[in-house]
N, C-alpha and C. Protein backbone atom coordinates (compact mmCIF):
# COMPACT_ATOMS: atom_id res chain seq x y z
N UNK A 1 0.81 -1.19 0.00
CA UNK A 1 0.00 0.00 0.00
C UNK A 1 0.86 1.26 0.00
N UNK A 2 1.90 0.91 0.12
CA UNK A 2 2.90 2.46 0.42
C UNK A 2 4.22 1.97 0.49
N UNK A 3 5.29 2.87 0.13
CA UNK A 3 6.67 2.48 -0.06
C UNK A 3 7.31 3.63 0.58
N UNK A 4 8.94 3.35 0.92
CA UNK A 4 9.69 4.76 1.24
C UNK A 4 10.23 5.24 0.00
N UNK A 5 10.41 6.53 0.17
CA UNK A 5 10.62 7.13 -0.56
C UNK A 5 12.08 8.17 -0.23
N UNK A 6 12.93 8.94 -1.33
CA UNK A 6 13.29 10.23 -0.81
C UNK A 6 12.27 11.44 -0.93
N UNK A 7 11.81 12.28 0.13
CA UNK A 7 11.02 13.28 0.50
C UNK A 7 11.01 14.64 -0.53
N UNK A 8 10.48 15.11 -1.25
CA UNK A 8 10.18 16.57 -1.44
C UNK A 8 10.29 17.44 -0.23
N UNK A 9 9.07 16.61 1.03
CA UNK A 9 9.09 17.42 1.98
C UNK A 9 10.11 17.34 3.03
N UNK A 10 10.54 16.46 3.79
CA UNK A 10 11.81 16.53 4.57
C UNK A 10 12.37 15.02 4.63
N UNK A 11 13.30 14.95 4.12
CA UNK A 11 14.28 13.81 4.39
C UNK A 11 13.47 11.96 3.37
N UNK A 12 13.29 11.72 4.53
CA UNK A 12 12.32 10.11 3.64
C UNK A 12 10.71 10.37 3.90
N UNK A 13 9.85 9.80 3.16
CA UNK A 13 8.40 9.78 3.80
C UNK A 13 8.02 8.29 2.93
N UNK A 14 6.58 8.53 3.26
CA UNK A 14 6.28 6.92 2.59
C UNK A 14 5.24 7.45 1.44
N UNK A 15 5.20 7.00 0.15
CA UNK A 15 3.87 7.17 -0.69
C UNK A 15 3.39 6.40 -1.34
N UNK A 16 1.95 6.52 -1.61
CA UNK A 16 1.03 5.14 -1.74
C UNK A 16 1.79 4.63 -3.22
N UNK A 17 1.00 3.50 -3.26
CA UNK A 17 1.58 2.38 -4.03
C UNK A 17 0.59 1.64 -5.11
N UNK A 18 -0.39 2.45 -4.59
CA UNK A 18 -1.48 2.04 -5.17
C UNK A 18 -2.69 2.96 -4.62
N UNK A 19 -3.95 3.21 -5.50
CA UNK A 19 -4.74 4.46 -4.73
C UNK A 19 -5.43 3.31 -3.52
N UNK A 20 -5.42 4.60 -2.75
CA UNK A 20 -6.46 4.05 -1.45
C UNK A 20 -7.13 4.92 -1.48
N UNK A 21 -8.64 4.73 -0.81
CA UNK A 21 -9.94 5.19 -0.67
C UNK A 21 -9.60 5.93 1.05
N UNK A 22 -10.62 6.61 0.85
CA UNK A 22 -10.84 7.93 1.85
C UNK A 22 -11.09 6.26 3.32
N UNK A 23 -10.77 7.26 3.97
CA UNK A 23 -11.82 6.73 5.77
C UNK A 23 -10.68 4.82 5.96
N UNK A 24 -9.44 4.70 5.18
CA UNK A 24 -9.04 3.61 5.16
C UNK A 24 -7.72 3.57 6.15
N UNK A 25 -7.19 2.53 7.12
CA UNK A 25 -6.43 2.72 7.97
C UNK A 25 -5.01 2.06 7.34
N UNK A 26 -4.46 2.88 7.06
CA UNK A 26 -3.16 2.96 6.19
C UNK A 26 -2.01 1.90 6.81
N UNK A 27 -1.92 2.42 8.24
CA UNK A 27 -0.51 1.97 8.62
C UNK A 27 -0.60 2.21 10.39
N UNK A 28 -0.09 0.85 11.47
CA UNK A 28 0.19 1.74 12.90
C UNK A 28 1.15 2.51 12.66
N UNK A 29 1.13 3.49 13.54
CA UNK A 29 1.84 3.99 14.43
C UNK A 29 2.69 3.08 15.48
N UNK A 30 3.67 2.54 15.81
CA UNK A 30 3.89 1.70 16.53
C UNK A 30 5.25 2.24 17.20
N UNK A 31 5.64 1.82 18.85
CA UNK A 31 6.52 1.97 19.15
C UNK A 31 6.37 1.52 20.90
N UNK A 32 7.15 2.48 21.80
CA UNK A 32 7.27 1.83 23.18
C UNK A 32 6.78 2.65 24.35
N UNK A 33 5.93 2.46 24.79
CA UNK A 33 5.46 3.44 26.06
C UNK A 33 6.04 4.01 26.98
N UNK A 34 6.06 5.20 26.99
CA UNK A 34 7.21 5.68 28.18
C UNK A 34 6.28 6.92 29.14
N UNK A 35 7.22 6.70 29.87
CA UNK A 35 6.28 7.99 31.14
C UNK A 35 6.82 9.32 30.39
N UNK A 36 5.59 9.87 31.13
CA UNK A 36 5.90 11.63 30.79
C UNK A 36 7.46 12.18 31.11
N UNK A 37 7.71 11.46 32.28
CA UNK A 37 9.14 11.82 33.10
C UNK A 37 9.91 11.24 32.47
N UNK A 38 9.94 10.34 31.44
CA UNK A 38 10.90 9.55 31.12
C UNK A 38 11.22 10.87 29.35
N UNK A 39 10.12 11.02 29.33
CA UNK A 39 9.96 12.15 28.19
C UNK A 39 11.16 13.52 28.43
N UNK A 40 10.55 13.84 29.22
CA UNK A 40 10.94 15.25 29.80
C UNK A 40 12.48 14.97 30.30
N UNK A 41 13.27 14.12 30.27
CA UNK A 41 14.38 13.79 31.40
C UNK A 41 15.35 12.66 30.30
N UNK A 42 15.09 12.74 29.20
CA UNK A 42 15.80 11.61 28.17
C UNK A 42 16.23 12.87 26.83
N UNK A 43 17.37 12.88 26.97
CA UNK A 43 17.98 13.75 26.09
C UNK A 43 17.94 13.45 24.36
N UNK A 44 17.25 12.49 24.22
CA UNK A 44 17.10 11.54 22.97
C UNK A 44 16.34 12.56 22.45
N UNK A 45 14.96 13.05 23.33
CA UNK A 45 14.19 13.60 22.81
C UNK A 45 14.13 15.38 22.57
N UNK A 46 15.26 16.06 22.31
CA UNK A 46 15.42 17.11 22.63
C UNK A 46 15.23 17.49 21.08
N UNK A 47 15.17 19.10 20.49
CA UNK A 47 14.83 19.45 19.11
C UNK A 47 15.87 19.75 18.59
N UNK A 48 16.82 18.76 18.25
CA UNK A 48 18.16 18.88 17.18
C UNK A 48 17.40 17.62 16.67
N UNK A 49 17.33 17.28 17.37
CA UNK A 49 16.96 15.59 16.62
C UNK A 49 15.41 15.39 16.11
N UNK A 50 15.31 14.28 15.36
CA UNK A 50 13.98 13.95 14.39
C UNK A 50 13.37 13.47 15.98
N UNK A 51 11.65 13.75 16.44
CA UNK A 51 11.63 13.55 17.25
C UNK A 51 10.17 12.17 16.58
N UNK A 52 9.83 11.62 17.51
CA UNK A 52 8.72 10.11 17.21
C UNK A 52 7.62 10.14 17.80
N UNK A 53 7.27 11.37 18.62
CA UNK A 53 6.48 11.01 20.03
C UNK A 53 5.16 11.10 20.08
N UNK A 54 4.09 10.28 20.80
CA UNK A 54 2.88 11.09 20.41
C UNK A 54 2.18 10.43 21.94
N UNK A 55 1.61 11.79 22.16
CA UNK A 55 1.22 11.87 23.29
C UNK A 55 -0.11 10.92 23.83
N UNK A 56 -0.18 10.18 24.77
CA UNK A 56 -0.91 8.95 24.68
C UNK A 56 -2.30 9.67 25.48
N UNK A 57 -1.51 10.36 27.36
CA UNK A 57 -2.38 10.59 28.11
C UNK A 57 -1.65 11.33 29.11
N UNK A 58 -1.99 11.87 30.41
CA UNK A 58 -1.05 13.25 31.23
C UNK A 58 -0.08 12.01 31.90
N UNK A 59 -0.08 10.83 31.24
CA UNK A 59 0.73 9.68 32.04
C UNK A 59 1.51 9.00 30.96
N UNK A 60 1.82 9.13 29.96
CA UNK A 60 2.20 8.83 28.88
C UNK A 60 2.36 8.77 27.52
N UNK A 61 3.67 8.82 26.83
CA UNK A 61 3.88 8.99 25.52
C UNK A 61 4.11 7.82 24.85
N UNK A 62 4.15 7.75 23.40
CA UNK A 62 4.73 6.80 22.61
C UNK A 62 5.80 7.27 21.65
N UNK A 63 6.85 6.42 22.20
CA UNK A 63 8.29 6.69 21.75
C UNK A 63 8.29 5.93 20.00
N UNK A 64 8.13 6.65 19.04
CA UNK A 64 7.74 5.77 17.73
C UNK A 64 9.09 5.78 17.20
N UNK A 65 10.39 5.74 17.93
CA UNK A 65 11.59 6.12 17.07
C UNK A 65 12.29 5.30 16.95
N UNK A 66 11.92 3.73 16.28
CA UNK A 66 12.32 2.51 16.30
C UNK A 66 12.15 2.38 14.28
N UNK A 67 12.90 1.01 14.16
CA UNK A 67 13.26 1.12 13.01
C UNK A 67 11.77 -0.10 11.86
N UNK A 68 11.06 -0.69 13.17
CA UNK A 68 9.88 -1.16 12.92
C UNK A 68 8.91 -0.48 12.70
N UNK A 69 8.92 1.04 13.27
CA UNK A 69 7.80 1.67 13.26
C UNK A 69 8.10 2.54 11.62
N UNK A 70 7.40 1.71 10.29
CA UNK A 70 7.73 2.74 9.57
C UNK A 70 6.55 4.12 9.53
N UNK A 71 5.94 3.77 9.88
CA UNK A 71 4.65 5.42 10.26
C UNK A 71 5.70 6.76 10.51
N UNK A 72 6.61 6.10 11.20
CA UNK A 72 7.47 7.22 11.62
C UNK A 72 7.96 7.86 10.50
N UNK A 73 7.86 7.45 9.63
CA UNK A 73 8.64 8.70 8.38
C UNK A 73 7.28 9.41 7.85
N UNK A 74 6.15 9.24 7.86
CA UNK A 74 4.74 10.23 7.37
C UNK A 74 5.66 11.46 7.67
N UNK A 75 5.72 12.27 6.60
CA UNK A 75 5.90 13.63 7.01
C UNK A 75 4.46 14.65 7.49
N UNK A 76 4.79 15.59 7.96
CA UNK A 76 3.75 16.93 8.51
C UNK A 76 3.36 17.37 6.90
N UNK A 77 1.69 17.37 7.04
CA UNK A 77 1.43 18.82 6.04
C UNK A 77 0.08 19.47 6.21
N UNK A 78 0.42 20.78 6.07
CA UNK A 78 -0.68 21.62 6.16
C UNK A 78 -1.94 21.12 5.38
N UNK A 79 -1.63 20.39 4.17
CA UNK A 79 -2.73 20.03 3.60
C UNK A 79 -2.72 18.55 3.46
N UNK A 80 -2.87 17.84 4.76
CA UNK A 80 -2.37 16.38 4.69
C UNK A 80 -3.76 15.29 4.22
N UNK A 81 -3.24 14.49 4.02
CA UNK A 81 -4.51 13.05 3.50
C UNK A 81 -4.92 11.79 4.21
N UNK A 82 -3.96 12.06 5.61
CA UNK A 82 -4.09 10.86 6.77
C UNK A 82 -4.05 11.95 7.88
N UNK A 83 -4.92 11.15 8.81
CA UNK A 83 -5.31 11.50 9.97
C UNK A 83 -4.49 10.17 11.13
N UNK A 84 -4.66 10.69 12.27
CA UNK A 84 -4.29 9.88 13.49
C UNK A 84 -5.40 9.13 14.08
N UNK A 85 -5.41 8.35 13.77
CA UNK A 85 -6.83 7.49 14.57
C UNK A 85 -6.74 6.45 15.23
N UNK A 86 -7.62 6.19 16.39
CA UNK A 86 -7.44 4.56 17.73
C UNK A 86 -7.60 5.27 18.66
N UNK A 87 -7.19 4.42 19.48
CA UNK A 87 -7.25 4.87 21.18
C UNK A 87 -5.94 4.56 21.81
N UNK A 88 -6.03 4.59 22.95
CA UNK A 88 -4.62 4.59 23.54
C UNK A 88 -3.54 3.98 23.52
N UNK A 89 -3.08 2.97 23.59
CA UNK A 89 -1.49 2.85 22.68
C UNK A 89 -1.34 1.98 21.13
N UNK A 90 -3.00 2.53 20.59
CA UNK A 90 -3.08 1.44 18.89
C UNK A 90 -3.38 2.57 18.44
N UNK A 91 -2.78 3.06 17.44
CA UNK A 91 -2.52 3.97 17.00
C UNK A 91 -2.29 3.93 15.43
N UNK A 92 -3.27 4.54 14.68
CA UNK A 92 -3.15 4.29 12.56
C UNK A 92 -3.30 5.25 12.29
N UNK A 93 -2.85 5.39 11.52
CA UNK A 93 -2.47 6.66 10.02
C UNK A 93 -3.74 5.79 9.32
N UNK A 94 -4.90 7.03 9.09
CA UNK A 94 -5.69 6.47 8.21
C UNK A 94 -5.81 7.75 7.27
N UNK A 95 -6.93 7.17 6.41
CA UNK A 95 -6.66 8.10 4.94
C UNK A 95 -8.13 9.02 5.10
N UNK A 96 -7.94 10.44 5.18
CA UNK A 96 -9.02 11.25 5.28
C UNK A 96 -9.66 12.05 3.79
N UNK A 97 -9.18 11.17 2.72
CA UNK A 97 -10.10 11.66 1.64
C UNK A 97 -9.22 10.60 0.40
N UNK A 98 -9.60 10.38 -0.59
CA UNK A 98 -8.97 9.52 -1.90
C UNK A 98 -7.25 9.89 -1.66
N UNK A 99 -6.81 9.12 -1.95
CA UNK A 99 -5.22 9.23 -2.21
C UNK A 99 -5.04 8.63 -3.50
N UNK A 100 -4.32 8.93 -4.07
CA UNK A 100 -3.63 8.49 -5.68
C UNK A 100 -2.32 7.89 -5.06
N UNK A 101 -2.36 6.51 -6.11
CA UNK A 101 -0.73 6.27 -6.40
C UNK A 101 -0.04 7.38 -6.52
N UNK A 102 1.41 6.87 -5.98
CA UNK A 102 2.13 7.92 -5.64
C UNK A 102 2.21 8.78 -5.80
N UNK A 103 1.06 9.34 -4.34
CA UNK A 103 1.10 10.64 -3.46
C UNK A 103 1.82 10.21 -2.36
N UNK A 104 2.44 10.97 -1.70
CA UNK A 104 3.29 11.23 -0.41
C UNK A 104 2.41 11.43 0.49
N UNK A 105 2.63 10.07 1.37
CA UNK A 105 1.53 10.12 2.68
C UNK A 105 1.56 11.68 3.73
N UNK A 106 0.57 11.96 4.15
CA UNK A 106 0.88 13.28 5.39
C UNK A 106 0.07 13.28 6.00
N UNK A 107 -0.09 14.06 7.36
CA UNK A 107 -0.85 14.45 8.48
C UNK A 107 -0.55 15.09 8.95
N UNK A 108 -1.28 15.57 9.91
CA UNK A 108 -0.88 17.38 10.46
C UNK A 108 -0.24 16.74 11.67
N UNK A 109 0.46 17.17 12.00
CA UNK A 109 1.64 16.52 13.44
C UNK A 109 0.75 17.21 14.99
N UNK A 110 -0.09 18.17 14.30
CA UNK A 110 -0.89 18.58 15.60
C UNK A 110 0.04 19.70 16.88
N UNK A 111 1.27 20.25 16.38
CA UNK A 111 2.23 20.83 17.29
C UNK A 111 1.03 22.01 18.10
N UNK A 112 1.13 22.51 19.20
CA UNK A 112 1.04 23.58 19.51
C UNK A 112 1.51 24.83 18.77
N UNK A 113 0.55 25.66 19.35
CA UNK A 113 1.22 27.41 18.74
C UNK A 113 1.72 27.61 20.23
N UNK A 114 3.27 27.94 20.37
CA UNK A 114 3.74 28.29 21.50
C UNK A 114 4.97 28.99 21.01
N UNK A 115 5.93 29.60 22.33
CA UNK A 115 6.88 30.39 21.87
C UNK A 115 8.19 29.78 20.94
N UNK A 116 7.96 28.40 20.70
CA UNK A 116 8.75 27.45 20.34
C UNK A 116 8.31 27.38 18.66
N UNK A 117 7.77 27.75 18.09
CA UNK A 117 7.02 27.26 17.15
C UNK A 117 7.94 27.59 15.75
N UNK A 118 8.87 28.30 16.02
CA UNK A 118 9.58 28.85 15.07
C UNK A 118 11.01 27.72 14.97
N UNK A 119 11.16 27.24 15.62
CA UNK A 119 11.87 25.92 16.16
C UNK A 119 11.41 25.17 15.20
N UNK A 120 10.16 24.76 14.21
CA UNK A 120 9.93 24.05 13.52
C UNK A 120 9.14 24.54 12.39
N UNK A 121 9.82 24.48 11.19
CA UNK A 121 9.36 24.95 10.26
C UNK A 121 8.70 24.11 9.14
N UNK A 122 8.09 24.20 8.56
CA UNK A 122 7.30 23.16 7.85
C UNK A 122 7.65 23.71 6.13
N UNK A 123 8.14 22.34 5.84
CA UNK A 123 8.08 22.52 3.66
C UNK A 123 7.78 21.43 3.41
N UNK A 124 6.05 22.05 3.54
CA UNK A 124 5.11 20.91 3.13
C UNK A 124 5.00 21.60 1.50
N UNK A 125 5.04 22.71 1.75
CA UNK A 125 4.62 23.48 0.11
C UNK A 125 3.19 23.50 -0.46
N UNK A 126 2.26 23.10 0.57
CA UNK A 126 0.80 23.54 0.35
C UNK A 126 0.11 24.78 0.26
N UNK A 127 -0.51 25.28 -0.38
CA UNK A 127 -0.96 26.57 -0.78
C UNK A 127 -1.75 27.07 0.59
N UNK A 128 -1.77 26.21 1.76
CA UNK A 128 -1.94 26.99 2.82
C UNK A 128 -1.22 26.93 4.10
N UNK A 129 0.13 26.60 3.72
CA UNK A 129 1.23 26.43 4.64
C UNK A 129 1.38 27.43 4.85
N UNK A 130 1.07 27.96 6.87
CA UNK A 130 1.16 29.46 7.39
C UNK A 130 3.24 28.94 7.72
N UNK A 131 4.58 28.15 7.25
CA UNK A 131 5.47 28.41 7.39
C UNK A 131 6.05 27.52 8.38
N UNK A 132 5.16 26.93 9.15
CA UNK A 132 5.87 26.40 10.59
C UNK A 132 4.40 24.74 10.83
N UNK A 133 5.13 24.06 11.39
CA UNK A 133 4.55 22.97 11.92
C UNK A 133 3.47 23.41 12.98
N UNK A 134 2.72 23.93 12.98
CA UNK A 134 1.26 24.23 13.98
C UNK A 134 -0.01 23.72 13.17
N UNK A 135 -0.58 22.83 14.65
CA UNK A 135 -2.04 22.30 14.06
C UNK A 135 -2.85 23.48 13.75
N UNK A 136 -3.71 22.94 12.57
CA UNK A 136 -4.34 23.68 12.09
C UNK A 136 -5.83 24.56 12.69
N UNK A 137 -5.62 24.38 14.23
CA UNK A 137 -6.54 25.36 14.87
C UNK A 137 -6.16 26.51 15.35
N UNK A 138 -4.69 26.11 15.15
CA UNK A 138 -3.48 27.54 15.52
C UNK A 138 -3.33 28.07 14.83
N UNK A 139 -3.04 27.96 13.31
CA UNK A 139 -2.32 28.59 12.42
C UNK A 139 -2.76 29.74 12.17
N UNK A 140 -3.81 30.08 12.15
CA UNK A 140 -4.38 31.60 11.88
C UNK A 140 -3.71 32.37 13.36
N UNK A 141 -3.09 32.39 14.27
CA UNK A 141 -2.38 33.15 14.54
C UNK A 141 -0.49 33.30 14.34
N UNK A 142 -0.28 32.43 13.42
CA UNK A 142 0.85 32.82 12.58
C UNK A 142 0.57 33.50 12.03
N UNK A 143 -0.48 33.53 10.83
CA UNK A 143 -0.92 34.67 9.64
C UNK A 143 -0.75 35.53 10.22
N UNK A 144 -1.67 35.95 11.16
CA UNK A 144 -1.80 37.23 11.86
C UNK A 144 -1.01 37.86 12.41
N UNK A 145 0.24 37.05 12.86
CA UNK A 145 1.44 37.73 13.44
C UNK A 145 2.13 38.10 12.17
N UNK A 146 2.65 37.05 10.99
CA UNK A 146 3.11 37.57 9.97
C UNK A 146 2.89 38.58 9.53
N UNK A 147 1.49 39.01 9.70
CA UNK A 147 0.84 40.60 8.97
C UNK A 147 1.39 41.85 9.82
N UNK A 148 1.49 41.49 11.02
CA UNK A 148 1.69 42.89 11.68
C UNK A 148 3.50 42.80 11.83
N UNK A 149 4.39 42.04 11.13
CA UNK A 149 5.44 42.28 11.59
C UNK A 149 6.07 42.91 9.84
């Protein structure tokens, strides 16, 4: 259903292989449960590095930065075609509208708008990429800062 690839958008990603239909569960997410503290206190996870993580519950993350988990290469995009879907540590990349043979899988990574946000920049190259990795309930206050500066 999907292969790796080298990225347009950053580094490797995966793209279909064949079309898949909207509402279809692509691929886990897979990796190793770790405490919040183990998060916050493990230098692995700091922002020089490609980070894997996705937040489970105020008690735990999932460390996806294993070489089984290929989900882990989906790149971020503002105008992505997979969503995050399951419950607590089952976790799929599913497909939120038609995908074509090779298209380049994506999903919105969901980051916060915080003072950090410039720390991650996004070249997704979608005609509504506000510039930076922020879920898309934030992004209209990038625009808005962009305008007044």
């Amino acid at each position: 259903m999907y292969r790796i690839i080298k990225s347009k958008i950053s580094n490797h990603g995966l793209v279909a292989t064949k079309n898949i239909k909207n509402d279809i569960k692509v691929i886990e997410y897979r990796g190793r449960l770790i405490s919040k503290k183990e998060t916050e206190t493990n230098k692995k996870f700091d922002n020089d590095k490609h980070i894997y993580l996705f937040n489970i519950n105020k008690k735990y993350d999932m460390d996806g930065d294993y070489k089984y988990n290929t989900a882990r290469l989906i790149n971020h995009s503002c105008d992505p075609n997979c969503e995050v879907t399951g419950k607590g540590t089952k976790l799929w990349i599913s497909s939120i509208r038609d995908i074509k043979k090779g298209e380049e899988l994506s999903y919105d990574y969901g980051f916060g708008f915080d003072e950090n946000y410039k720390d991650f920049p996004c070249k997704c190259r979608s005609s509504n990429c506000c510039g930076y990795i922020v879920r898309e309930g934030s992004r209209w206050r990038i625009k808005k800062k962009k305008k007044t500066n």
